[in-house]
N, C-alpha and C. Protein backbone atom coordinates (compact mmCIF):
# COMPACT_ATOMS: atom_id res chain seq x y z
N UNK A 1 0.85 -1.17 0.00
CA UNK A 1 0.00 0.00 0.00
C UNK A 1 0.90 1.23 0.00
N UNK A 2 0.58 1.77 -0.80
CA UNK A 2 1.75 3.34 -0.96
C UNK A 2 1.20 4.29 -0.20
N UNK A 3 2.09 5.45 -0.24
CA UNK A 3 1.40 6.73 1.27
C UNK A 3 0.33 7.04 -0.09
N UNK A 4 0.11 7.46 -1.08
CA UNK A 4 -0.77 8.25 -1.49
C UNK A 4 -2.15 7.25 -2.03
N UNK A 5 -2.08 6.10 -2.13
CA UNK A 5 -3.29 4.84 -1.73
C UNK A 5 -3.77 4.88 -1.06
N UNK A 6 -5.59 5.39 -0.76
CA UNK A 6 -6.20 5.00 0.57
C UNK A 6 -7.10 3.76 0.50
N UNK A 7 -7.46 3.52 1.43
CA UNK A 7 -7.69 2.28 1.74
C UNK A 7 -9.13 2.37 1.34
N UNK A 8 -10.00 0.85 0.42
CA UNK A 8 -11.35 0.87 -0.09
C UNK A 8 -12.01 -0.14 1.02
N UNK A 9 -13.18 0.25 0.51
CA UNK A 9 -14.20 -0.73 1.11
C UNK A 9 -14.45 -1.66 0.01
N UNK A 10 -14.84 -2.49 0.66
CA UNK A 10 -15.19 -4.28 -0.07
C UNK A 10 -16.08 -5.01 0.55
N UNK A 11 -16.47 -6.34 -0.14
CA UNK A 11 -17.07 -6.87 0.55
C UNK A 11 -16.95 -8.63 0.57
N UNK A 12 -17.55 -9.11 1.59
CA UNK A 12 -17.83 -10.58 1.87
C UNK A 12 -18.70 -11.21 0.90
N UNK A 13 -19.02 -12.11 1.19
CA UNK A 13 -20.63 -12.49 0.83
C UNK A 13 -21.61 -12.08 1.53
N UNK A 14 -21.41 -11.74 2.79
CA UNK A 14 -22.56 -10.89 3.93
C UNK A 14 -22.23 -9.54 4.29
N UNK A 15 -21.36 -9.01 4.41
CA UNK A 15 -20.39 -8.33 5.12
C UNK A 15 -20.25 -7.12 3.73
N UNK A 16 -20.12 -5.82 4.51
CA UNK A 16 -19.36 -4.53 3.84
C UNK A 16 -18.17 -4.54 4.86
N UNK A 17 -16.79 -3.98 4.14
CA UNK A 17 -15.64 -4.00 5.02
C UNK A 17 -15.04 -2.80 4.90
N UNK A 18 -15.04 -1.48 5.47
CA UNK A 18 -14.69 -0.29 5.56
C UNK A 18 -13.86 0.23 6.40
N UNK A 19 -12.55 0.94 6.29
CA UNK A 19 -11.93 1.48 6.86
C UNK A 19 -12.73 2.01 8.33
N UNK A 20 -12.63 2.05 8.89
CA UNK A 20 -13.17 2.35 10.57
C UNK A 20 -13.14 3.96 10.25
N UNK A 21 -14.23 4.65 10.28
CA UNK A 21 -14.20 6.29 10.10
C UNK A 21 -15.15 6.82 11.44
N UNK A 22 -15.00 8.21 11.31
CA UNK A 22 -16.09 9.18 12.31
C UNK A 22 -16.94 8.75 13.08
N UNK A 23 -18.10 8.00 12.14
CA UNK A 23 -19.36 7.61 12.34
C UNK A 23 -19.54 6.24 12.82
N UNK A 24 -18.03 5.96 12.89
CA UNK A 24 -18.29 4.12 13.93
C UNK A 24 -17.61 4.15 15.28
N UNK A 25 -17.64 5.40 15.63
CA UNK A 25 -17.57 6.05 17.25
C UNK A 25 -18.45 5.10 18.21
N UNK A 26 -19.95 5.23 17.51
CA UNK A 26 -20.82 4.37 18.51
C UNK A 26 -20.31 2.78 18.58
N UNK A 27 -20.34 2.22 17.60
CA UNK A 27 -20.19 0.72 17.38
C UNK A 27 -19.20 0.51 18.21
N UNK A 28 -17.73 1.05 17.75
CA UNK A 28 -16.82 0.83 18.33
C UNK A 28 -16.66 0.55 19.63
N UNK A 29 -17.38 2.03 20.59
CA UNK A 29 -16.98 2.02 21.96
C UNK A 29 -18.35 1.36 22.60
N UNK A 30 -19.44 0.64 21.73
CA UNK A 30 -20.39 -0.10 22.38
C UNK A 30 -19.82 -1.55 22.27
N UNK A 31 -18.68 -1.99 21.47
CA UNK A 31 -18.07 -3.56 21.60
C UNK A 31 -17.27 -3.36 22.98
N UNK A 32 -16.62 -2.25 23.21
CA UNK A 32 -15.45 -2.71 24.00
C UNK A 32 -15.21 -1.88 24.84
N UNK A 33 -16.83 -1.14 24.95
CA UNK A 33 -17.00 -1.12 26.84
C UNK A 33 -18.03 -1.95 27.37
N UNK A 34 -18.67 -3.54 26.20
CA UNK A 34 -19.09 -4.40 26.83
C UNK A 34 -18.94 -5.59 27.63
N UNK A 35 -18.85 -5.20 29.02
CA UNK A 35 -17.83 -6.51 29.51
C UNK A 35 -18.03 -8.00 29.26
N UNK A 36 -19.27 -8.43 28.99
CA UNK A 36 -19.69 -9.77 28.40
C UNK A 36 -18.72 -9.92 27.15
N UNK A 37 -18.76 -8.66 25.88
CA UNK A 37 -18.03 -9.10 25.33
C UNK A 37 -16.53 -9.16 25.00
N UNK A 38 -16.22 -8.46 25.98
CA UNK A 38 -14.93 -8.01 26.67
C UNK A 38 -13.94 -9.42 27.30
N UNK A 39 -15.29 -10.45 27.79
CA UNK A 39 -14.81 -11.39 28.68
C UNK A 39 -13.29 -12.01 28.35
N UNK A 40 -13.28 -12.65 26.69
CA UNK A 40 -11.98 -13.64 26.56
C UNK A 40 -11.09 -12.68 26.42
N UNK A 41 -11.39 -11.13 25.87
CA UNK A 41 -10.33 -10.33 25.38
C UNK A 41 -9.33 -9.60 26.26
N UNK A 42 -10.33 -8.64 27.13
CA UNK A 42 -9.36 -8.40 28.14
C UNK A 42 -10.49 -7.03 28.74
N UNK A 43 -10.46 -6.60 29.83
CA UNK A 43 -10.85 -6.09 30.21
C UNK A 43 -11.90 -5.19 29.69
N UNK A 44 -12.85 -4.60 29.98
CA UNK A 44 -13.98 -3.83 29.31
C UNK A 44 -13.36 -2.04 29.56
N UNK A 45 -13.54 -1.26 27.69
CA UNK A 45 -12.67 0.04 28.57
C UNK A 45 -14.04 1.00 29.16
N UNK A 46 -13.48 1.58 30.11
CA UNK A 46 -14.55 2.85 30.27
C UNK A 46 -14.78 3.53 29.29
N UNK A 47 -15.68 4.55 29.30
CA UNK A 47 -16.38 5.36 28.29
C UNK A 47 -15.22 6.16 27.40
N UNK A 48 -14.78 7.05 28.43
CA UNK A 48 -13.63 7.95 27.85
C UNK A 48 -12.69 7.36 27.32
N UNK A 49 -12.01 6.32 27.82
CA UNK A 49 -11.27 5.50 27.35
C UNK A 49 -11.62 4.81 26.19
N UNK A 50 -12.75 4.49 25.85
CA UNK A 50 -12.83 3.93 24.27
C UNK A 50 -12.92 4.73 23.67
N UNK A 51 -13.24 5.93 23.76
CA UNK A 51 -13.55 6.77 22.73
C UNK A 51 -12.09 7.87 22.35
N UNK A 52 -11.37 7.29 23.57
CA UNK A 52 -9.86 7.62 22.75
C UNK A 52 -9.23 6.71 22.23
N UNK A 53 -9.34 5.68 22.38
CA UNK A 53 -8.91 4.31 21.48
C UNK A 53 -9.43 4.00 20.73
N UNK A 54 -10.43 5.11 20.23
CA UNK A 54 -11.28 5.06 18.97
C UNK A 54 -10.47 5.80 17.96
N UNK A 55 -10.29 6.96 19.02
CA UNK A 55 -9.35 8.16 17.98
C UNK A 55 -8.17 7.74 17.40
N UNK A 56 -7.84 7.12 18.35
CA UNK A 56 -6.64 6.23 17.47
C UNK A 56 -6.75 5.46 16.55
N UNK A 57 -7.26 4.32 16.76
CA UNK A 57 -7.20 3.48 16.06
C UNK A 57 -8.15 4.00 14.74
N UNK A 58 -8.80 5.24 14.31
CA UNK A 58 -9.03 5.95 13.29
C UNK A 58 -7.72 6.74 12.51
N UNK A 59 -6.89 7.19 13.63
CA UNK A 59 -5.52 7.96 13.09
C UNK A 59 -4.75 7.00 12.68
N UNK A 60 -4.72 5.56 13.33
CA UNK A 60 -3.36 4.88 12.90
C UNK A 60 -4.26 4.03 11.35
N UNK A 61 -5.60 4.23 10.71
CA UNK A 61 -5.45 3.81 9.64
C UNK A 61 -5.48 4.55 8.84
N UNK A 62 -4.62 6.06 8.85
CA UNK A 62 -4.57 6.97 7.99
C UNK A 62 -3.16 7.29 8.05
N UNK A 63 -2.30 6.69 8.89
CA UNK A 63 -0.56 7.01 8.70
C UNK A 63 -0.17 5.88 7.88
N UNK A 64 1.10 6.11 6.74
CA UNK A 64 1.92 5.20 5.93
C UNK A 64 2.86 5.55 6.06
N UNK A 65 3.57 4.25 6.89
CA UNK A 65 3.10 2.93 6.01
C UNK A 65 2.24 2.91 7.26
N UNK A 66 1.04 1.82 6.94
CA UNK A 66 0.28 1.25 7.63
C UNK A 66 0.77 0.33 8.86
N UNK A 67 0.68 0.41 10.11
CA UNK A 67 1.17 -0.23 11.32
C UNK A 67 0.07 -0.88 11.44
N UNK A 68 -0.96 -0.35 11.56
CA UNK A 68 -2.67 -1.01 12.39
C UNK A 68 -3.43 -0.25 11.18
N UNK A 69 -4.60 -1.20 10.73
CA UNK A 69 -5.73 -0.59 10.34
C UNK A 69 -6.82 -1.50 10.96
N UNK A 70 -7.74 -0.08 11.11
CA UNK A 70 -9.19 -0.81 11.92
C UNK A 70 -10.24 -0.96 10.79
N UNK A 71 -11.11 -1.69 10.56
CA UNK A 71 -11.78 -1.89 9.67
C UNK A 71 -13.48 -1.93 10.80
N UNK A 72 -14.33 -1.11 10.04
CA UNK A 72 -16.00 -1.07 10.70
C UNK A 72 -16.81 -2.59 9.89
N UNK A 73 -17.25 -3.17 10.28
CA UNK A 73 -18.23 -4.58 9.14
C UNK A 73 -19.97 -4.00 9.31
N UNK A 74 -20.56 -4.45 8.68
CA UNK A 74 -21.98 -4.11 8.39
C UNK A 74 -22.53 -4.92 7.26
N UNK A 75 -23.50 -5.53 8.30
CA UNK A 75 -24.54 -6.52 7.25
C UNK A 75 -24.56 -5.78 5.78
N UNK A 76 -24.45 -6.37 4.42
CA UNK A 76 -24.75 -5.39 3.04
C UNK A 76 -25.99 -5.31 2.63
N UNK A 77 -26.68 -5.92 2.99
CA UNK A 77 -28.37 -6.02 2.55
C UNK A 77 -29.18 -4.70 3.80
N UNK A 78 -28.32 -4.34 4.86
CA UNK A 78 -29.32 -3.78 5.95
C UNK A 78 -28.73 -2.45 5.86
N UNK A 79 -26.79 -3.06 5.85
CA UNK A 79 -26.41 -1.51 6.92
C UNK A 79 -26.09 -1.55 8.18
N UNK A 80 -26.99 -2.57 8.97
CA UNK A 80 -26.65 -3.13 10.38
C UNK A 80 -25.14 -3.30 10.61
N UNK A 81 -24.30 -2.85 11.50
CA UNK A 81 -23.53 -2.56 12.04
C UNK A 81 -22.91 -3.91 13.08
N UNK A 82 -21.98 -4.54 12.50
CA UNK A 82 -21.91 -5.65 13.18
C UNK A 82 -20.47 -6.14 13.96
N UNK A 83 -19.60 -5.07 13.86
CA UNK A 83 -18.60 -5.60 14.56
C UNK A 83 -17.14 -4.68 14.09
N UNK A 84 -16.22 -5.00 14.60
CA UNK A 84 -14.95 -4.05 14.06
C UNK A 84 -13.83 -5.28 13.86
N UNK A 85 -12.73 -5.14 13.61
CA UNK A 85 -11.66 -6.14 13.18
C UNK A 85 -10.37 -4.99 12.67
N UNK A 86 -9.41 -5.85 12.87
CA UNK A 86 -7.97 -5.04 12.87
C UNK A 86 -7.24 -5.89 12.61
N UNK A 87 -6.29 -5.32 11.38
CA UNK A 87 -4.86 -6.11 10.98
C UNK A 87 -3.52 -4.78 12.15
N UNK A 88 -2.87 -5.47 13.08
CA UNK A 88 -2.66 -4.65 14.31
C UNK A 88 -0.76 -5.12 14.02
N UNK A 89 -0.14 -4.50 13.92
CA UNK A 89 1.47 -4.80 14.48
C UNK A 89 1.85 -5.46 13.24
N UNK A 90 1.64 -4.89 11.87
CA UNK A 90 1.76 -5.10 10.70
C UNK A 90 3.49 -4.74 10.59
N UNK A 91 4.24 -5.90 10.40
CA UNK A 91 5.54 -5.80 10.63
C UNK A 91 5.93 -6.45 8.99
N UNK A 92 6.56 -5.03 8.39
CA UNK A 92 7.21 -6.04 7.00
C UNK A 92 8.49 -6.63 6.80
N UNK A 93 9.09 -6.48 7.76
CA UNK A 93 10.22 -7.18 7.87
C UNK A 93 10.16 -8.38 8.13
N UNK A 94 9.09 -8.79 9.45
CA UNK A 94 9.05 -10.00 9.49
C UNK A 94 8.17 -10.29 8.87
N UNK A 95 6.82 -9.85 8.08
CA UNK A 95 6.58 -10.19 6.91
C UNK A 95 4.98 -11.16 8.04
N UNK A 96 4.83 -10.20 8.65
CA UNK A 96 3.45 -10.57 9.83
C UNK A 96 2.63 -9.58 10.11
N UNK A 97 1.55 -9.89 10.32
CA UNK A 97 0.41 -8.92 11.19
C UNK A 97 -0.30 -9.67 12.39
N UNK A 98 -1.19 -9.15 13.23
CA UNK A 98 -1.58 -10.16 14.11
C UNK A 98 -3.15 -9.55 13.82
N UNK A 99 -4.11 -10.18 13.68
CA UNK A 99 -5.59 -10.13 12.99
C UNK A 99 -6.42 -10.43 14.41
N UNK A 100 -7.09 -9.34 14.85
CA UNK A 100 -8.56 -9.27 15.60
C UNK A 100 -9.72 -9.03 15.17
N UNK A 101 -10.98 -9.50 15.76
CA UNK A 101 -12.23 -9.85 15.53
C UNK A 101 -12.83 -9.47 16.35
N UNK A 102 -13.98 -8.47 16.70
CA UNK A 102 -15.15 -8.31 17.63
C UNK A 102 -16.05 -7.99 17.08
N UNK A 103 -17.65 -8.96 17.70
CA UNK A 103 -18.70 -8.73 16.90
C UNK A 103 -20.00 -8.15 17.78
N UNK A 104 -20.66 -7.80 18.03
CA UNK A 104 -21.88 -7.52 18.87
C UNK A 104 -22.50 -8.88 19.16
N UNK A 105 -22.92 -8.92 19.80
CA UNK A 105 -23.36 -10.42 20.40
C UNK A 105 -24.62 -10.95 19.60
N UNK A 106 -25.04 -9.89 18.62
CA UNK A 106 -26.61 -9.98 17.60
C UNK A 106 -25.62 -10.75 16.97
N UNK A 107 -24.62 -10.78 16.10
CA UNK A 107 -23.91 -11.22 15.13
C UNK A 107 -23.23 -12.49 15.92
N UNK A 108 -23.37 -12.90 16.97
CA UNK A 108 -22.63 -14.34 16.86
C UNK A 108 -23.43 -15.38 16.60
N UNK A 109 -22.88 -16.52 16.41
CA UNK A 109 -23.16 -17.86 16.13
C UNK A 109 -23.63 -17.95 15.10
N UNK A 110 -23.26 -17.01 13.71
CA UNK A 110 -24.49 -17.03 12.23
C UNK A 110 -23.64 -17.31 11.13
N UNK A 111 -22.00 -17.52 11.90
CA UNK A 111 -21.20 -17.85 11.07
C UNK A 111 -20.27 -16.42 9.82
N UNK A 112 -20.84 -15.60 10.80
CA UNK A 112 -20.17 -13.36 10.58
C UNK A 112 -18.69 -13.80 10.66
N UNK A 113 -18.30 -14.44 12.35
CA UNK A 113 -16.89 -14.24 12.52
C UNK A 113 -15.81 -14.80 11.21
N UNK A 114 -16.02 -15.98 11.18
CA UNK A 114 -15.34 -16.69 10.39
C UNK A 114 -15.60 -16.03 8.76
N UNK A 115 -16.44 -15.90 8.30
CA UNK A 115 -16.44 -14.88 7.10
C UNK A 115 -15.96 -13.55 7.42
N UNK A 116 -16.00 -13.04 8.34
CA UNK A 116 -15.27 -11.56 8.43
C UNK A 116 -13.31 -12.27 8.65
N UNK A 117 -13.30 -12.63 9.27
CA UNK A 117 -12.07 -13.61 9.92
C UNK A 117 -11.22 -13.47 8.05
N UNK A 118 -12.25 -14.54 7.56
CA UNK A 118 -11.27 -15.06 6.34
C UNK A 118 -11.00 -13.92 5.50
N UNK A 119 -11.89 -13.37 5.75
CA UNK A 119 -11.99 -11.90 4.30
C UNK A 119 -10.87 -10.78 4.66
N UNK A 120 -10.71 -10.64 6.12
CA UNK A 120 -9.48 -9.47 6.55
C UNK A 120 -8.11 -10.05 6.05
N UNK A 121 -8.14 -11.60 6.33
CA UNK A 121 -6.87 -12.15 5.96
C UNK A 121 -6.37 -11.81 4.64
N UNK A 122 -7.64 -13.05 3.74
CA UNK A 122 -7.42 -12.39 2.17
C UNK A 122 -7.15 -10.90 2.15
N UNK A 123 -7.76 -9.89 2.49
CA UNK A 123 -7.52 -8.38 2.42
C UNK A 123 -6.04 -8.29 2.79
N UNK A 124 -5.16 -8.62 3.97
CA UNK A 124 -4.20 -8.74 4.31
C UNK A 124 -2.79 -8.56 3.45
N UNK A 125 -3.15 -10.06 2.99
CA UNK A 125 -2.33 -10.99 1.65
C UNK A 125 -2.20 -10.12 0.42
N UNK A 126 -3.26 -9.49 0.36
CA UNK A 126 -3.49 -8.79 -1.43
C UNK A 126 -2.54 -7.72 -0.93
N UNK A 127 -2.98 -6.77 -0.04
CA UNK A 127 -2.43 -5.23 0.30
C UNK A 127 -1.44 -5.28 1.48
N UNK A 128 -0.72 -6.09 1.74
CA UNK A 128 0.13 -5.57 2.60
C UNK A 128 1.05 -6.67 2.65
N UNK A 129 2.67 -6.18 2.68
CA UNK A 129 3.66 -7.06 2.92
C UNK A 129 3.68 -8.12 3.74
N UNK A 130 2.87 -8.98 3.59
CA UNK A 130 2.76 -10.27 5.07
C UNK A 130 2.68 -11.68 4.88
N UNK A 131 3.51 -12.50 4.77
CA UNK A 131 2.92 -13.72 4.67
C UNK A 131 2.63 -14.50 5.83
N UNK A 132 2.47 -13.68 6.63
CA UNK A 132 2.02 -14.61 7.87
C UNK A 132 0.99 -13.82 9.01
N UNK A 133 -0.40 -14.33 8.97
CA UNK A 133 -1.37 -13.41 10.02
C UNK A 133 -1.40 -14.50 11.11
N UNK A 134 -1.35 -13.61 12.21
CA UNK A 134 -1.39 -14.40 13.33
C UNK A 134 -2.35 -14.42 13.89
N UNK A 135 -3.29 -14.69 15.07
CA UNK A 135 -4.06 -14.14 16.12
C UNK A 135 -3.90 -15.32 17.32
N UNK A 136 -4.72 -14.75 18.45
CA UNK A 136 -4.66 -14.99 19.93
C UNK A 136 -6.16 -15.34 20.10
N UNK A 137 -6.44 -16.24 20.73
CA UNK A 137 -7.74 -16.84 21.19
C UNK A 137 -7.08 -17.05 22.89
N UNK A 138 -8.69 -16.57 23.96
CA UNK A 138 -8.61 -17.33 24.70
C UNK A 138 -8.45 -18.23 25.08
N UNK A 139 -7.57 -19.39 25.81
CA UNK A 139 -7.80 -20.58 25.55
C UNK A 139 -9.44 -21.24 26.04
N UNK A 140 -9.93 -20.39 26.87
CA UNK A 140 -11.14 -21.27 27.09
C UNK A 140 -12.57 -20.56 26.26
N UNK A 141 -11.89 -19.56 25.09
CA UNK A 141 -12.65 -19.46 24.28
C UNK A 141 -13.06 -20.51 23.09
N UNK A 142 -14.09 -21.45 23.64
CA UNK A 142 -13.89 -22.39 22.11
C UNK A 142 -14.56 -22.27 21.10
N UNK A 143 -15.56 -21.14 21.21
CA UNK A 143 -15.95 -20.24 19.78
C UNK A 143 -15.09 -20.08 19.26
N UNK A 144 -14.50 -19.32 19.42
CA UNK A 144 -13.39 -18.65 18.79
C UNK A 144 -11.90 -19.32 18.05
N UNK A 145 -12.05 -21.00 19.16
CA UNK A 145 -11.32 -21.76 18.53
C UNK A 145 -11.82 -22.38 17.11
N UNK A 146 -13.04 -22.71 17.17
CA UNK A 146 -14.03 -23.45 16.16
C UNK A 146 -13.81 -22.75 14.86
N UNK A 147 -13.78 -21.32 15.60
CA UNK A 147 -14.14 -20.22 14.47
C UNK A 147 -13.13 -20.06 13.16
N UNK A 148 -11.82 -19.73 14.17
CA UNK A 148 -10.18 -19.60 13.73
C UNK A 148 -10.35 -20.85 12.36
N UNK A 149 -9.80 -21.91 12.93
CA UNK A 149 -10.30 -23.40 12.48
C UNK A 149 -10.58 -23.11 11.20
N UNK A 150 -12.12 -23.02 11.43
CA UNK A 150 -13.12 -22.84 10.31
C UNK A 150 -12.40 -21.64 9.23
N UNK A 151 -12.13 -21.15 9.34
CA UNK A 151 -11.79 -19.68 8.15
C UNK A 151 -10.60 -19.99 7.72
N UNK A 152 -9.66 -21.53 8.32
CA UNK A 152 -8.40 -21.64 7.79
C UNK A 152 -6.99 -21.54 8.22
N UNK A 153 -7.33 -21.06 9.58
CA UNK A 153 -6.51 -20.50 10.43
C UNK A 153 -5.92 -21.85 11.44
N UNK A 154 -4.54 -22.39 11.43
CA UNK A 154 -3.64 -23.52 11.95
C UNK A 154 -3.60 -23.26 13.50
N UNK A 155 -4.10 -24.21 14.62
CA UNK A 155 -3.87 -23.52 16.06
C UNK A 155 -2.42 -24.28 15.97
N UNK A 156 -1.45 -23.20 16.64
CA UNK A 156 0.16 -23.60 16.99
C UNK A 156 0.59 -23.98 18.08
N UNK A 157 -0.47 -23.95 18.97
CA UNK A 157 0.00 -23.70 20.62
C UNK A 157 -0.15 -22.70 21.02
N UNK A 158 0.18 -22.82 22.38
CA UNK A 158 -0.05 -21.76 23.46
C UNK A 158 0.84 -20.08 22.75
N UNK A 159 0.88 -19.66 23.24
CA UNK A 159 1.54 -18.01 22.60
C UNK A 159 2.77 -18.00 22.60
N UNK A 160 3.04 -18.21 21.03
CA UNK A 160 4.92 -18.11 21.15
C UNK A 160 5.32 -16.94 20.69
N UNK A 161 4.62 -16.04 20.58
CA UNK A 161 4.85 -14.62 19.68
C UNK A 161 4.52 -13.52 20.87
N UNK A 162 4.31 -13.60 22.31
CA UNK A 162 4.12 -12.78 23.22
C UNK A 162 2.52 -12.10 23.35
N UNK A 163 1.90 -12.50 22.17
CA UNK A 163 0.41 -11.45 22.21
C UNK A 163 -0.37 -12.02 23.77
N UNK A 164 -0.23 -13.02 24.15
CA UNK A 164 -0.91 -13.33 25.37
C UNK A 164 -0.66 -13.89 26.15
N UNK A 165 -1.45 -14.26 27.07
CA UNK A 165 -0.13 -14.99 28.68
C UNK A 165 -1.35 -16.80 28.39
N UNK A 166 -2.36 -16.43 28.32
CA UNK A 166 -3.32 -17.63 28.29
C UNK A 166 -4.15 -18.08 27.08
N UNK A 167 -3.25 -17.51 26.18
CA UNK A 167 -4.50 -18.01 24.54
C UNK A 167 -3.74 -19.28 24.09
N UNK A 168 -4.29 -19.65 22.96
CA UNK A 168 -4.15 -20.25 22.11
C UNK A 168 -3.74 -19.60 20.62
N UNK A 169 -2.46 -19.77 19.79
CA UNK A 169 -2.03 -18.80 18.80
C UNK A 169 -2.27 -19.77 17.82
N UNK A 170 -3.21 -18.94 16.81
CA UNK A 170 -3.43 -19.62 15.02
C UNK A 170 -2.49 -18.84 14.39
N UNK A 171 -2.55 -19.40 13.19
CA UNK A 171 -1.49 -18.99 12.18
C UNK A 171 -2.51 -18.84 10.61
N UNK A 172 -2.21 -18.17 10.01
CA UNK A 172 -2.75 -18.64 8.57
C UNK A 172 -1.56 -17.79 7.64
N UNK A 173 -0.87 -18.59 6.67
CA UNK A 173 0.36 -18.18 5.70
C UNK A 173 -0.30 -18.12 4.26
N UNK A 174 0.57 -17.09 4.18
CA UNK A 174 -0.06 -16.59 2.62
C UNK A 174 -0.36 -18.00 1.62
N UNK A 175 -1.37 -17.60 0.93
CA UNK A 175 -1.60 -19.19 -0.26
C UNK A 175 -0.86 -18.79 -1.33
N UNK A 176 0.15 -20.27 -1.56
CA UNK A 176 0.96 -19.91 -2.68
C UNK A 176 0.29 -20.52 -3.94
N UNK A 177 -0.06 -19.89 -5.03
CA UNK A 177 -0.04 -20.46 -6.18
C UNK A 177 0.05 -21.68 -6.89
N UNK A 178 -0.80 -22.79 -6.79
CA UNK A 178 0.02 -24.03 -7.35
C UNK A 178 0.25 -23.90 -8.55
N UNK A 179 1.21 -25.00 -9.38
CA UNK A 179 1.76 -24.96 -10.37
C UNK A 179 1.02 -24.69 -11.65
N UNK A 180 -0.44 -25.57 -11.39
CA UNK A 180 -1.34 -25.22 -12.57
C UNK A 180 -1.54 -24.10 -12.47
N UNK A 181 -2.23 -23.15 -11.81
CA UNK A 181 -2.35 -21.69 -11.54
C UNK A 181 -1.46 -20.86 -12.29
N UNK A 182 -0.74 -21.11 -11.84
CA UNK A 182 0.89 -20.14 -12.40
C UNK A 182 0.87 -20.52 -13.91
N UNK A 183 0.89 -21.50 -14.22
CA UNK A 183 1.11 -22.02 -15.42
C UNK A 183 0.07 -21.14 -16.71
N UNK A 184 -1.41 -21.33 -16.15
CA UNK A 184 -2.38 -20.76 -16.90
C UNK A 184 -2.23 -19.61 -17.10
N UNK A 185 -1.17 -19.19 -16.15
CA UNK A 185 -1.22 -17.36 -16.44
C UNK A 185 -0.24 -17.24 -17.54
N UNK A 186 0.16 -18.23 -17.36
CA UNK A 186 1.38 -17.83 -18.29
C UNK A 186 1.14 -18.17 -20.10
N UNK A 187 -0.14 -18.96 -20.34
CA UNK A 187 -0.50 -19.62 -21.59
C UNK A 187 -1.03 -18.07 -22.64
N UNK A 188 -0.66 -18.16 -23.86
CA UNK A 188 -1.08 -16.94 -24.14
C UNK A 188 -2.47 -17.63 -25.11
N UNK A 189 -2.95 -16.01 -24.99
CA UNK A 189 -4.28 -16.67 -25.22
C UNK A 189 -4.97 -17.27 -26.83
């Protein structure tokens, strides 16, 4: 992604995927000053406090190169407002990001996570130097294990990359090309 590239919206098969802007102030600081849904992640923030970790995480997806971008999700048929997600500690040297997921509790179990999950990755892979997304699950989150799983994502063990003291760390590495693939591109027409 170059400094003068800004970042588009796209979509899932369910899902709109938009840079996190102004107007997802509410969403934002209603995920993660909910302590239910706060539970596997980590503490629930106070008011003021999310709504400056809003400001941020709006500023850090407008500096390049890109370190963190926050992305807003929303049902595409409604508009409904369903959750936020972040490619966070986007490192191109080591050629990694570490990928989070939070959804409003309307949006679980319908099978959102794991389609939002797979689609940030792919997004990942296309636009940004990384062949390797990581993330952190509670370990006694087993949604979230199911979920990982499901979208493609390898559990490695306990946290060897420091993101947590008690999760479980997935992996998912860029998809390489098989030979037929490559090949067809290369056939002229």
């Amino acid at each position: 992604m170059t400094a003068a590239q800004p970042l588009s919206v796209w979509t899932t098969a369910r899902m709109t995927v938009r840079p996190l802007a102004p107007e997802d102030e509410a969403l934002y600081c209603h995920v993660y000053t909910d302590a239910r849904l706060m539970r596997h992640v980590g503490s629930a923030l106070a008011d003021d406090h999310a709504r400056r970790s809003f400001g941020a995480a709006v500023a850090a997806s407008q500096r390049r190169p890109l370190r963190h971008v926050y992305f807003a999700l929303a049902r595409t048929q409604t508009g409904e407002p369903l959750g936020v997600s972040a490619l966070r500690d986007i490192d191109p040297v080591g050629k990694r990001a570490e990928i989070g997921l939070i959804l409003r509790r309307e949006a679980h179990a319908s099978g959102l996570a794991r389609e939002a999950l797979s689609g940030v990755a792919a997004w990942g892979f296309t636009q940004l130097p990384v062949d390797r997304i990581y993330g952190c699950a509670d370990s006694s989150n087993l949604a979230a294990t199911r979920m990982a799983r499901q979208a493609g994502f390898l559990l490695v063990g306990s946290d060897a990359e420091g993101t947590a003291a008690s999760g479980n760390l997935f992996v998912i590495n860029r998809p390489v090309p098989s030979a037929t693939t490559a090949n067809e591109k290369e056939k002229p027409c």
